[in-house]
C-alpha atoms as a PDB file:
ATOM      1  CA  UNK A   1      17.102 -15.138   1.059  1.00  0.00           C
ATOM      2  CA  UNK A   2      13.838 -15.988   0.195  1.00  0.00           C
ATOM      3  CA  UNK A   3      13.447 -19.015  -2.929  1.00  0.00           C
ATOM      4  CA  UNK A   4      10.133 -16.922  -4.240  1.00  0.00           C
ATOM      5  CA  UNK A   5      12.362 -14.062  -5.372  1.00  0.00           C
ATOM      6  CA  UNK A   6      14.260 -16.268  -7.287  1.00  0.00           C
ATOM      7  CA  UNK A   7      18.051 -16.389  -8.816  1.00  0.00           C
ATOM      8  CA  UNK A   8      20.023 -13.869  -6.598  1.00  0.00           C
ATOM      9  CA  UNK A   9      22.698 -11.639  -8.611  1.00  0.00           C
ATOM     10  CA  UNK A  10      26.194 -12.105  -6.848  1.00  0.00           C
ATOM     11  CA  UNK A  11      28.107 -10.240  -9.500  1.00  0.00           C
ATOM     12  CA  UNK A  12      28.437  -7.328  -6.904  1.00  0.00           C
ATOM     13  CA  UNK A  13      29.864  -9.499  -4.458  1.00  0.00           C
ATOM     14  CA  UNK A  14      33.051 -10.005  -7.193  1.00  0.00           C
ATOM     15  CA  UNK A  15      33.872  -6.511  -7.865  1.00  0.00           C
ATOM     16  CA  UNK A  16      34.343  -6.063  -3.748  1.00  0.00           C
ATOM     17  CA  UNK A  17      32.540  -2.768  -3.974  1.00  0.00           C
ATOM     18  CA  UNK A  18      31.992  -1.084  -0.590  1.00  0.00           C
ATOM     19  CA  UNK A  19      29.434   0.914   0.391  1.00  0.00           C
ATOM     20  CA  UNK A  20      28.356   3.384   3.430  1.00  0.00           C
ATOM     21  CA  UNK A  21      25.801   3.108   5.695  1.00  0.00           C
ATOM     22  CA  UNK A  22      24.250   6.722   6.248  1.00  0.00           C
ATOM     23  CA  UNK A  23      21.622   7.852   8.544  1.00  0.00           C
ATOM     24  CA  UNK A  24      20.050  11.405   7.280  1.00  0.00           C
ATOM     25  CA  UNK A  25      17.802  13.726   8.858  1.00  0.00           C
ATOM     26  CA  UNK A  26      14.419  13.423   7.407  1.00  0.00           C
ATOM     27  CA  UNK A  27      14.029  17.145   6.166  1.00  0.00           C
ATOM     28  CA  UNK A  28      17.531  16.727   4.180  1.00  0.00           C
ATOM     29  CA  UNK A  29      16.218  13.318   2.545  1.00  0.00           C
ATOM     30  CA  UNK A  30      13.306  15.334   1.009  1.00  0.00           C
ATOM     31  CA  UNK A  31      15.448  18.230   0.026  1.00  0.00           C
ATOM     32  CA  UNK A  32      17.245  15.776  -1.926  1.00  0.00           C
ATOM     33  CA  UNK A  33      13.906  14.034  -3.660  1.00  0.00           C
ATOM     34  CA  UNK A  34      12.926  17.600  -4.653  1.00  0.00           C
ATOM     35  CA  UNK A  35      16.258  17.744  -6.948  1.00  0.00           C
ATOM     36  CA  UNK A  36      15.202  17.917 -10.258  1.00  0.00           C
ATOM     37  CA  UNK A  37      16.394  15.014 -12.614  1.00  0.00           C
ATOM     38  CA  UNK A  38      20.000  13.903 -11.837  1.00  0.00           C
ATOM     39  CA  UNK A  39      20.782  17.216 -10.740  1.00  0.00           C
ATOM     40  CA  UNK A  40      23.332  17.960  -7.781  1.00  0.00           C
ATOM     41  CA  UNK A  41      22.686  17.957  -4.084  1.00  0.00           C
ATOM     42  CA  UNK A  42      26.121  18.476  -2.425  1.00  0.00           C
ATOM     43  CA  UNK A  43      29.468  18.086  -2.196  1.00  0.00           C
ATOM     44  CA  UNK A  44      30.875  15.174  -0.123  1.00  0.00           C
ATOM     45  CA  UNK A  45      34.324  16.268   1.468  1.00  0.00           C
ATOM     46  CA  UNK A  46      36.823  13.836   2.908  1.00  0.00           C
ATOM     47  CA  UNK A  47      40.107  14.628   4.244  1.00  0.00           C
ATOM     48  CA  UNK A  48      42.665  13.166   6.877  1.00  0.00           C
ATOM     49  CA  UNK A  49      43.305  15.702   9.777  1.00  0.00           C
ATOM     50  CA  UNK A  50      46.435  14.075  12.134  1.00  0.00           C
ATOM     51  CA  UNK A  51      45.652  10.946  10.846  1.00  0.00           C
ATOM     52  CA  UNK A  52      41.494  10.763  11.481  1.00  0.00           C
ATOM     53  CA  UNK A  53      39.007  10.730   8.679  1.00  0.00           C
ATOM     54  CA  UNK A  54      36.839  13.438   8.905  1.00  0.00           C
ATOM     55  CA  UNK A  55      33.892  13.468   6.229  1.00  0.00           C
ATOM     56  CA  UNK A  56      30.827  16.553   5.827  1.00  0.00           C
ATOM     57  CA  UNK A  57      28.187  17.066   3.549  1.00  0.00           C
ATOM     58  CA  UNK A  58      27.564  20.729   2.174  1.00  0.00           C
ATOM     59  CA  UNK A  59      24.042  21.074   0.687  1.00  0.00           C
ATOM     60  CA  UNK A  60      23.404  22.877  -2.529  1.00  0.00           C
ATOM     61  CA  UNK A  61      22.023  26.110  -2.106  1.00  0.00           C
ATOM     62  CA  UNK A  62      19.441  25.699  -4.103  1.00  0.00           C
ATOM     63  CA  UNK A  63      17.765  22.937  -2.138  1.00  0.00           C
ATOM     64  CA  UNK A  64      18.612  25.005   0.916  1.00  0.00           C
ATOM     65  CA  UNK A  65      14.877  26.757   1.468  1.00  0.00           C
ATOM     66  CA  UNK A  66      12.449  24.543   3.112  1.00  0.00           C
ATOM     67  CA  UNK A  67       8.736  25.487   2.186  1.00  0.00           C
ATOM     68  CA  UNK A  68       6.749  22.748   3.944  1.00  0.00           C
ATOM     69  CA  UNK A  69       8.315  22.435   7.582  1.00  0.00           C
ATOM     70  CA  UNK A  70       6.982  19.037   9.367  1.00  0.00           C
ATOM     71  CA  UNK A  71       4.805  18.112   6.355  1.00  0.00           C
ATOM     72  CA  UNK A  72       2.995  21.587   6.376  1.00  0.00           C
ATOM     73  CA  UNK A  73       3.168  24.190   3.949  1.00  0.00           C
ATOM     74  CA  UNK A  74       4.481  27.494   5.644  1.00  0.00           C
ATOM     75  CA  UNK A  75       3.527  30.956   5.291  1.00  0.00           C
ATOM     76  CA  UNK A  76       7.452  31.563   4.638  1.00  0.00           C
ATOM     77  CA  UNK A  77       9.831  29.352   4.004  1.00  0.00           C
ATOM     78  CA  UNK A  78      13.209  29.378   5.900  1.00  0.00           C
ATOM     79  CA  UNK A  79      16.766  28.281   5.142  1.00  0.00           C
ATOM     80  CA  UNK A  80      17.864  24.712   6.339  1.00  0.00           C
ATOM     81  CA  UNK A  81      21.330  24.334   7.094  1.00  0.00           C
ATOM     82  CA  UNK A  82      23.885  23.636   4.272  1.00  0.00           C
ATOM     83  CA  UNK A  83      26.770  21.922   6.733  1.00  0.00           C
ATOM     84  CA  UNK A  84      26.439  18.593   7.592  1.00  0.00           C
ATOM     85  CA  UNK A  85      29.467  16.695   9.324  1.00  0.00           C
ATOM     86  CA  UNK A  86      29.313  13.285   9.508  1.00  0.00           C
ATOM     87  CA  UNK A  87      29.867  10.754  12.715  1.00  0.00           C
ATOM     88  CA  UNK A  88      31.489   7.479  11.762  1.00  0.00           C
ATOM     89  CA  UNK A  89      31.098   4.435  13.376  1.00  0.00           C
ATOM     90  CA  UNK A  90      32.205   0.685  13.411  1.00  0.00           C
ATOM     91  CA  UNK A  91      30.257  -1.833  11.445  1.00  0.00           C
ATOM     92  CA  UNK A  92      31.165  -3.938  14.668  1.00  0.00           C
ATOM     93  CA  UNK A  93      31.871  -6.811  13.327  1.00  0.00           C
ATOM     94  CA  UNK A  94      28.619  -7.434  11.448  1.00  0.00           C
ATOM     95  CA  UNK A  95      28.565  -8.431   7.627  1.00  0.00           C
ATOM     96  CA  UNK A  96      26.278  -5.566   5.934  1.00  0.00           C
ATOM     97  CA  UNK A  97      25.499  -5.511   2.887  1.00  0.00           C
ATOM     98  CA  UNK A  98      22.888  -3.622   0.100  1.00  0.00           C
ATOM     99  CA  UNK A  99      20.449  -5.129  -2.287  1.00  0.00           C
ATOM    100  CA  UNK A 100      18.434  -3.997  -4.934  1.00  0.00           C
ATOM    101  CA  UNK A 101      15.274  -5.467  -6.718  1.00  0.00           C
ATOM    102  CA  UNK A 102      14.547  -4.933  -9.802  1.00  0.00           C
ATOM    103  CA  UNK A 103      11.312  -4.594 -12.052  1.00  0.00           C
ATOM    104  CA  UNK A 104      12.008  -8.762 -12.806  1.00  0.00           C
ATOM    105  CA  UNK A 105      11.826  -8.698  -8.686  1.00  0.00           C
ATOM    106  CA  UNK A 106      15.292 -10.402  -9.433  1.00  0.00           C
ATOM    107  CA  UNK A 107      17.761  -9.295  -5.840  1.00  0.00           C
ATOM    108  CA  UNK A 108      20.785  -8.398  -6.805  1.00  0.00           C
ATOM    109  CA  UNK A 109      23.858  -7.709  -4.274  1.00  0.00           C
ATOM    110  CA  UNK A 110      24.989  -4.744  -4.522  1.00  0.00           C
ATOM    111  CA  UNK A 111      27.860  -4.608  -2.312  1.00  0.00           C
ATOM    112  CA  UNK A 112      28.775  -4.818   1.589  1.00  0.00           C
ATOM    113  CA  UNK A 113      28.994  -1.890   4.032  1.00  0.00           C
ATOM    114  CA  UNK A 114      32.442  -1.066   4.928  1.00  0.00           C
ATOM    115  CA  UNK A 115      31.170   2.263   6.876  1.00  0.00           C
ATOM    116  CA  UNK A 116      28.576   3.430   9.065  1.00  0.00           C
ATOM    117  CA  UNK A 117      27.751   6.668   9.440  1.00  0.00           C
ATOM    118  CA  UNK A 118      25.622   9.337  10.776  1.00  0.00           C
ATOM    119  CA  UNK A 119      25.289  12.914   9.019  1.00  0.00           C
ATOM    120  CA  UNK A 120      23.950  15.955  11.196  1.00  0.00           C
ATOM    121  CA  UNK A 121      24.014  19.045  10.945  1.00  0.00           C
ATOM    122  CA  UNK A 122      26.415  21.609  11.923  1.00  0.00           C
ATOM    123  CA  UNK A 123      24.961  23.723  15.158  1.00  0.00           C
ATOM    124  CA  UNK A 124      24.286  27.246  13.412  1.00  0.00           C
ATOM    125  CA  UNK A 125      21.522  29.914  13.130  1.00  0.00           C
ATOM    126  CA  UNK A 126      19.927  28.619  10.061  1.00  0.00           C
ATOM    127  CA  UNK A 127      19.770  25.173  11.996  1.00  0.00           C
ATOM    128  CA  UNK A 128      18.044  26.628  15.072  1.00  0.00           C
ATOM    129  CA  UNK A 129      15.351  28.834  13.525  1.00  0.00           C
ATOM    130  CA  UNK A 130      14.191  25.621  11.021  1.00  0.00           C
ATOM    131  CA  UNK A 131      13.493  23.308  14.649  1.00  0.00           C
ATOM    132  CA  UNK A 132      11.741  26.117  15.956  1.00  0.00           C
ATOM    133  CA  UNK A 133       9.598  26.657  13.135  1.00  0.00           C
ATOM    134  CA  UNK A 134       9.324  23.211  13.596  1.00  0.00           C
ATOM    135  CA  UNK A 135       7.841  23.235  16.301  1.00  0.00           C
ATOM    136  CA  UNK A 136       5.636  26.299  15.950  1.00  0.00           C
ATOM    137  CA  UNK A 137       4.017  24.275  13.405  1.00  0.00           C
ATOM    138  CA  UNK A 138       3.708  21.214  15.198  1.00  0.00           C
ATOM    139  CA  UNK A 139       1.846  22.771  17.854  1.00  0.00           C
ATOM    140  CA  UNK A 140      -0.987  24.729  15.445  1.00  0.00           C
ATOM    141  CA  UNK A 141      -4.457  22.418  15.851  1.00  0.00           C
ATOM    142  CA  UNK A 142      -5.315  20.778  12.947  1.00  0.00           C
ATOM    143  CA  UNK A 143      -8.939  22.619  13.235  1.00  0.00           C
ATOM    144  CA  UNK A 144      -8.905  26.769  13.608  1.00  0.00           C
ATOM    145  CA  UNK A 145     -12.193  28.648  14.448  1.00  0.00           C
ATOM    146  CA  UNK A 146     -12.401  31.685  12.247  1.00  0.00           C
ATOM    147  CA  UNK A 147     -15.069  34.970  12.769  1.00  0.00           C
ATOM    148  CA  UNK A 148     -16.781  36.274   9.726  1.00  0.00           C
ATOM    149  CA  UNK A 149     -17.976  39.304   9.432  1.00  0.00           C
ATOM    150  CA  UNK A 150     -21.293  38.622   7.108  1.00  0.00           C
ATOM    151  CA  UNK A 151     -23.057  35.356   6.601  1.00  0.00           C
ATOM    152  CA  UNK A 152     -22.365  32.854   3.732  1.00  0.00           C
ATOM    153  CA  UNK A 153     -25.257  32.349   1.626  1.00  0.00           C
ATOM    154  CA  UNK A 154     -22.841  31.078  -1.241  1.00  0.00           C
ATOM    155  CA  UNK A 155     -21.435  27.896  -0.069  1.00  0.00           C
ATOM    156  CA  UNK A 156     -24.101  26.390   1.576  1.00  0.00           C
ATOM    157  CA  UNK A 157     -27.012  25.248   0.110  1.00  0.00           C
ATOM    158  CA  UNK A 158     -30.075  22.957   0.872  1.00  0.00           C
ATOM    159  CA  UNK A 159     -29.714  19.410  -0.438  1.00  0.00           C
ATOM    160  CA  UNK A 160     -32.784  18.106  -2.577  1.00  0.00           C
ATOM    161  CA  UNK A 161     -35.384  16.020  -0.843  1.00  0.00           C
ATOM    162  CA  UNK A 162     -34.375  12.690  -1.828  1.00  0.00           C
ATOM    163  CA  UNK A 163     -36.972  10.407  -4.261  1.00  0.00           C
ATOM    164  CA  UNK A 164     -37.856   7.906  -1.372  1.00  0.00           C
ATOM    165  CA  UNK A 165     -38.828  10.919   1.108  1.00  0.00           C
ATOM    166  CA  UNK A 166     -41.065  12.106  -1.644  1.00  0.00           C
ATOM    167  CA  UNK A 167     -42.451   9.374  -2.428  1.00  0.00           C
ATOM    168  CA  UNK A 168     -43.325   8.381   1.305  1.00  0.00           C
ATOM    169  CA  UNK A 169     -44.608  11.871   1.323  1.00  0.00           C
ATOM    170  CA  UNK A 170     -46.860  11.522  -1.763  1.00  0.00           C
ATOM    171  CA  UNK A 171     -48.300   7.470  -0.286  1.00  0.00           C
ATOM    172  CA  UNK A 172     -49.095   9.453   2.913  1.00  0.00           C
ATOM    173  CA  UNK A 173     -50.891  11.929   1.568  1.00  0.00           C
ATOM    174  CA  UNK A 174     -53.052   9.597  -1.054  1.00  0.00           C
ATOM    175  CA  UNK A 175     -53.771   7.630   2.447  1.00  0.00           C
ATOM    176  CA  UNK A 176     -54.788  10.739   4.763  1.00  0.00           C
ATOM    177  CA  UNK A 177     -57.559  11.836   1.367  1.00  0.00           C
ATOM    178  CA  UNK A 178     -58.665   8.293   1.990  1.00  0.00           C
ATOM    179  CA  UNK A 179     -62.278   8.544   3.978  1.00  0.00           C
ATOM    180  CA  UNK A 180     -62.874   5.322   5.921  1.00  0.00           C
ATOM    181  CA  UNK A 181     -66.234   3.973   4.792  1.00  0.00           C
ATOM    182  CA  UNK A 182     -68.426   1.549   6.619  1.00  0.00           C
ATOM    183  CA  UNK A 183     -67.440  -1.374   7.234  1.00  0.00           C
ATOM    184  CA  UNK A 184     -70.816  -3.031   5.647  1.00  0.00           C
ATOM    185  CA  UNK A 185     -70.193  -1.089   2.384  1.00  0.00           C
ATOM    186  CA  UNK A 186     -66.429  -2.081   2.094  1.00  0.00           C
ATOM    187  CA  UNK A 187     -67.296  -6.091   3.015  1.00  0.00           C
ATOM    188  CA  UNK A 188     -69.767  -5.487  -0.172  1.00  0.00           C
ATOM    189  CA  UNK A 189     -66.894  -4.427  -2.438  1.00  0.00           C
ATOM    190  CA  UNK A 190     -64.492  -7.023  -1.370  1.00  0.00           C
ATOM    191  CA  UNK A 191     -67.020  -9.836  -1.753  1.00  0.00           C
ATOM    192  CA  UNK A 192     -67.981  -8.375  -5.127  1.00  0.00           C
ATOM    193  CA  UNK A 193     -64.232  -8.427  -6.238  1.00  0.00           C
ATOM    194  CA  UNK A 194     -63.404 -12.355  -4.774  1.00  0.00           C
ATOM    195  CA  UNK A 195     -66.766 -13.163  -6.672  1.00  0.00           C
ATOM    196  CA  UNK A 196     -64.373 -12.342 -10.243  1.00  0.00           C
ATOM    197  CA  UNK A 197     -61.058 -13.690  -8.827  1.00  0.00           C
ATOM    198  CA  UNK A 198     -59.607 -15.782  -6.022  1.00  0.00           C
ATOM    199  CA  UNK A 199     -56.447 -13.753  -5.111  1.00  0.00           C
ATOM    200  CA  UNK A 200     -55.955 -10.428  -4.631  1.00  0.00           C
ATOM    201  CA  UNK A 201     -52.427  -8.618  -3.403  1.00  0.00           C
ATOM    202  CA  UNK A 202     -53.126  -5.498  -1.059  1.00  0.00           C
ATOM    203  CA  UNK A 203     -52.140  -2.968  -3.551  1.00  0.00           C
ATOM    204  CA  UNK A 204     -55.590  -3.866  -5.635  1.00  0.00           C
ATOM    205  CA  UNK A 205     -57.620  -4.256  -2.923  1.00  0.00           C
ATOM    206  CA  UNK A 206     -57.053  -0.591  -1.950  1.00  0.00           C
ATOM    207  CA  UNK A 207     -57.611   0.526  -5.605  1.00  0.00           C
ATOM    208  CA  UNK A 208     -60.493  -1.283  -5.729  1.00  0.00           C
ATOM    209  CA  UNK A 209     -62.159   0.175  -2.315  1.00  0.00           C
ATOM    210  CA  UNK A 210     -60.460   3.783  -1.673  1.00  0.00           C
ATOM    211  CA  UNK A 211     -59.696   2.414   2.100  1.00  0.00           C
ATOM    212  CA  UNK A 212     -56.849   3.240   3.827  1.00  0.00           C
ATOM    213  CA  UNK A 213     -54.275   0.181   4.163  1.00  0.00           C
ATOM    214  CA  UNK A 214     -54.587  -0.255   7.613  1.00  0.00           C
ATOM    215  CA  UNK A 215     -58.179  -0.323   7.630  1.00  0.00           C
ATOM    216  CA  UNK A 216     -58.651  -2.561   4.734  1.00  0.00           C
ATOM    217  CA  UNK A 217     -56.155  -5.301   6.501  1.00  0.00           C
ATOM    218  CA  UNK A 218     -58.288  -4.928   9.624  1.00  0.00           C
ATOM    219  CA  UNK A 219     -61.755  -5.933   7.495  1.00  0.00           C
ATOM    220  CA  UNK A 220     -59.451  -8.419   5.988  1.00  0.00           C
ATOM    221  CA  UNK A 221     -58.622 -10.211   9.067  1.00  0.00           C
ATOM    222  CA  UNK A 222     -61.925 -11.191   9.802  1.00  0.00           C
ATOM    223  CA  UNK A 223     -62.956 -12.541   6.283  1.00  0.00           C
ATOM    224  CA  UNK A 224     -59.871 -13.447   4.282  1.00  0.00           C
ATOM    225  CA  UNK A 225     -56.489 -15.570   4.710  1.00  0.00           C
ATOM    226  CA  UNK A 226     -53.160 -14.038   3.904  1.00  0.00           C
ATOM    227  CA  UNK A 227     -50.953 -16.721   2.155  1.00  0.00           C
ATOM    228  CA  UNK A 228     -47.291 -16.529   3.017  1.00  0.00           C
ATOM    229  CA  UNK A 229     -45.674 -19.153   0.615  1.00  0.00           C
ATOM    230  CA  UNK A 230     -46.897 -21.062  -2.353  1.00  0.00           C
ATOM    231  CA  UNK A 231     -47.739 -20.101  -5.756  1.00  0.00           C
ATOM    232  CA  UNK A 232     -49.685 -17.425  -4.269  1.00  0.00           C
ATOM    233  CA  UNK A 233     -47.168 -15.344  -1.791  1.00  0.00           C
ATOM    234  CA  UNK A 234     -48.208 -12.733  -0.558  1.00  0.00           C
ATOM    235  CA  UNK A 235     -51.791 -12.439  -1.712  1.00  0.00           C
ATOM    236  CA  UNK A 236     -55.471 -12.583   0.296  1.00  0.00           C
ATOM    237  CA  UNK A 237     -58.208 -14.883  -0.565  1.00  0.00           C
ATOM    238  CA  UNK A 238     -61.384 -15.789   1.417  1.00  0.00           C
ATOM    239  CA  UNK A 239     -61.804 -17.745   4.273  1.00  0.00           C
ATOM    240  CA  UNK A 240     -63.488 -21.276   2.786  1.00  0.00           C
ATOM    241  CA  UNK A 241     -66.406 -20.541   5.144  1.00  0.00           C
ATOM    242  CA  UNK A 242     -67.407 -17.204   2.747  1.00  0.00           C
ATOM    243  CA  UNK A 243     -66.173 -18.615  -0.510  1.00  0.00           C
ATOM    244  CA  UNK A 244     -68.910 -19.333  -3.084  1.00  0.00           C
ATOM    245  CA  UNK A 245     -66.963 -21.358  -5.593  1.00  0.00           C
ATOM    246  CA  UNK A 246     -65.618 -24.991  -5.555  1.00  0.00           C
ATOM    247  CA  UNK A 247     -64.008 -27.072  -7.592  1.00  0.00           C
ATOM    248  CA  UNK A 248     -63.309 -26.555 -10.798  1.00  0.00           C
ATOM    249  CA  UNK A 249     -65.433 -22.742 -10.468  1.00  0.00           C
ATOM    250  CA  UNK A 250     -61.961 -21.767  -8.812  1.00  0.00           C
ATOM    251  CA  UNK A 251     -60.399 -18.860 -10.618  1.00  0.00           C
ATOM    252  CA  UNK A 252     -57.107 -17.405 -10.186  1.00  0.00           C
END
């Protein structure tokens, strides 16, 4: 055992208690989990026939109609079978035995397997027609095509244009009602706004002269100097051989 789970429980190992080890089919385990509260599933039988142990299962007949077959829910449900005779086997020599944990996640030993065995069910009409419903539903695709007689104008609808498409929409437009204007008349209004201040960002350039932004960067090229870093990222100023000011006449 693990020391992280802490103090192991051995008071089940003093009371001797033996315990069987029982493989199920997996539609008769859920049958079982559908039982409300601590209600009944079955009745265990055991009797001695010339001196051999024979043991079955009966399952209630309540729990006895499957609706979901493999998983799926079913169009109809059908009727699993209700005898289930067990195989025993040999623990073989091992040492088995069954632990719980509890909400502590203290282990405590439960007791030690003294049986093995293996309950299936009884070969019967009820038994066949559940495996091949089975497998009728196993075999359906996942995905059916269906034809329609009319088309849906209900479920489907058109998704609103999302805020950044409109908004790219709306700058595109502003930039198309743009008219390029010569390039002597916009050199005039750039000079006249670096005359007030030193730095400009893009944005006010093209409020200030109308231009479209790809235009105005191409005038800007030629006169101005795009700063990358310093206190003035991302901003244009003049070249030094068009700038007026120096000094102290610097303005930012």
């Amino acid at each position: 055992m693990s020391a992280e789970k802490g103090e192991l429980d051995l008071s089940g190992a003093k009371q001797n208690t033996g315990m069987w080890l029982v493989k199920l089919p997996k539609y008769l385990a859920q049958q079982w989990a559908k039982a409300t509260g601590r209600g009944e599933v079955g009745k265990l039988r055991i009797v001695k026939n010339q001196g051999k142990t024979e043991v079955s299962f009966t399952l209630n007949e309540e729990l006895a109609s499957i609706q979901d077959i493999g998983g799926k829910a079913a169009t109809s449900s059908v009727t699993a079978p209700r005898e289930h005779p067990f195989q025993l086997q040999s623990v073989g020599g091992q040492t088995l035995t069954v632990f719980t944990e509890g909400l502590s996640d203290k282990l405590a030993l439960e007791g030690i397997v003294v049986h093995r065995a293996e309950c299936r069910p009884a070969a019967s009409e009820d038994y066949m027609q559940m495996k091949r419903r089975q497998i009728e539903e196993s075999s359906k695709p996942k995905r059916q095509s269906q034809q329609i007689d009319k088309a849906v104008t209900t479920n489907y609808r058109p998704v609103a244009n999302h805020q950044y498409n409109i908004e790219y929409e709306k700058k595109k437009k502003d930039d198309g009602k743009r008219a390029r204007a010569d390039k002597q008349q916009v050199l005039d209004m750039l000079f006249s706004a670096f005359e007030k201040h030193q730095y400009y960002n893009i944005k006010d350039l093209v409020d200030i002269t109308k231009q479209p932004v790809t235009y105005l960067k191409e005038i800007l090229r030629d006169i101005g100097i795009y700063n990358v870093k310093g206190t003035h990222k991302n901003t244009w100023e003049l070249k030094p051989e068009y700038r007026h000011y120096q000094g102290d006449d610097k303005s930012d």
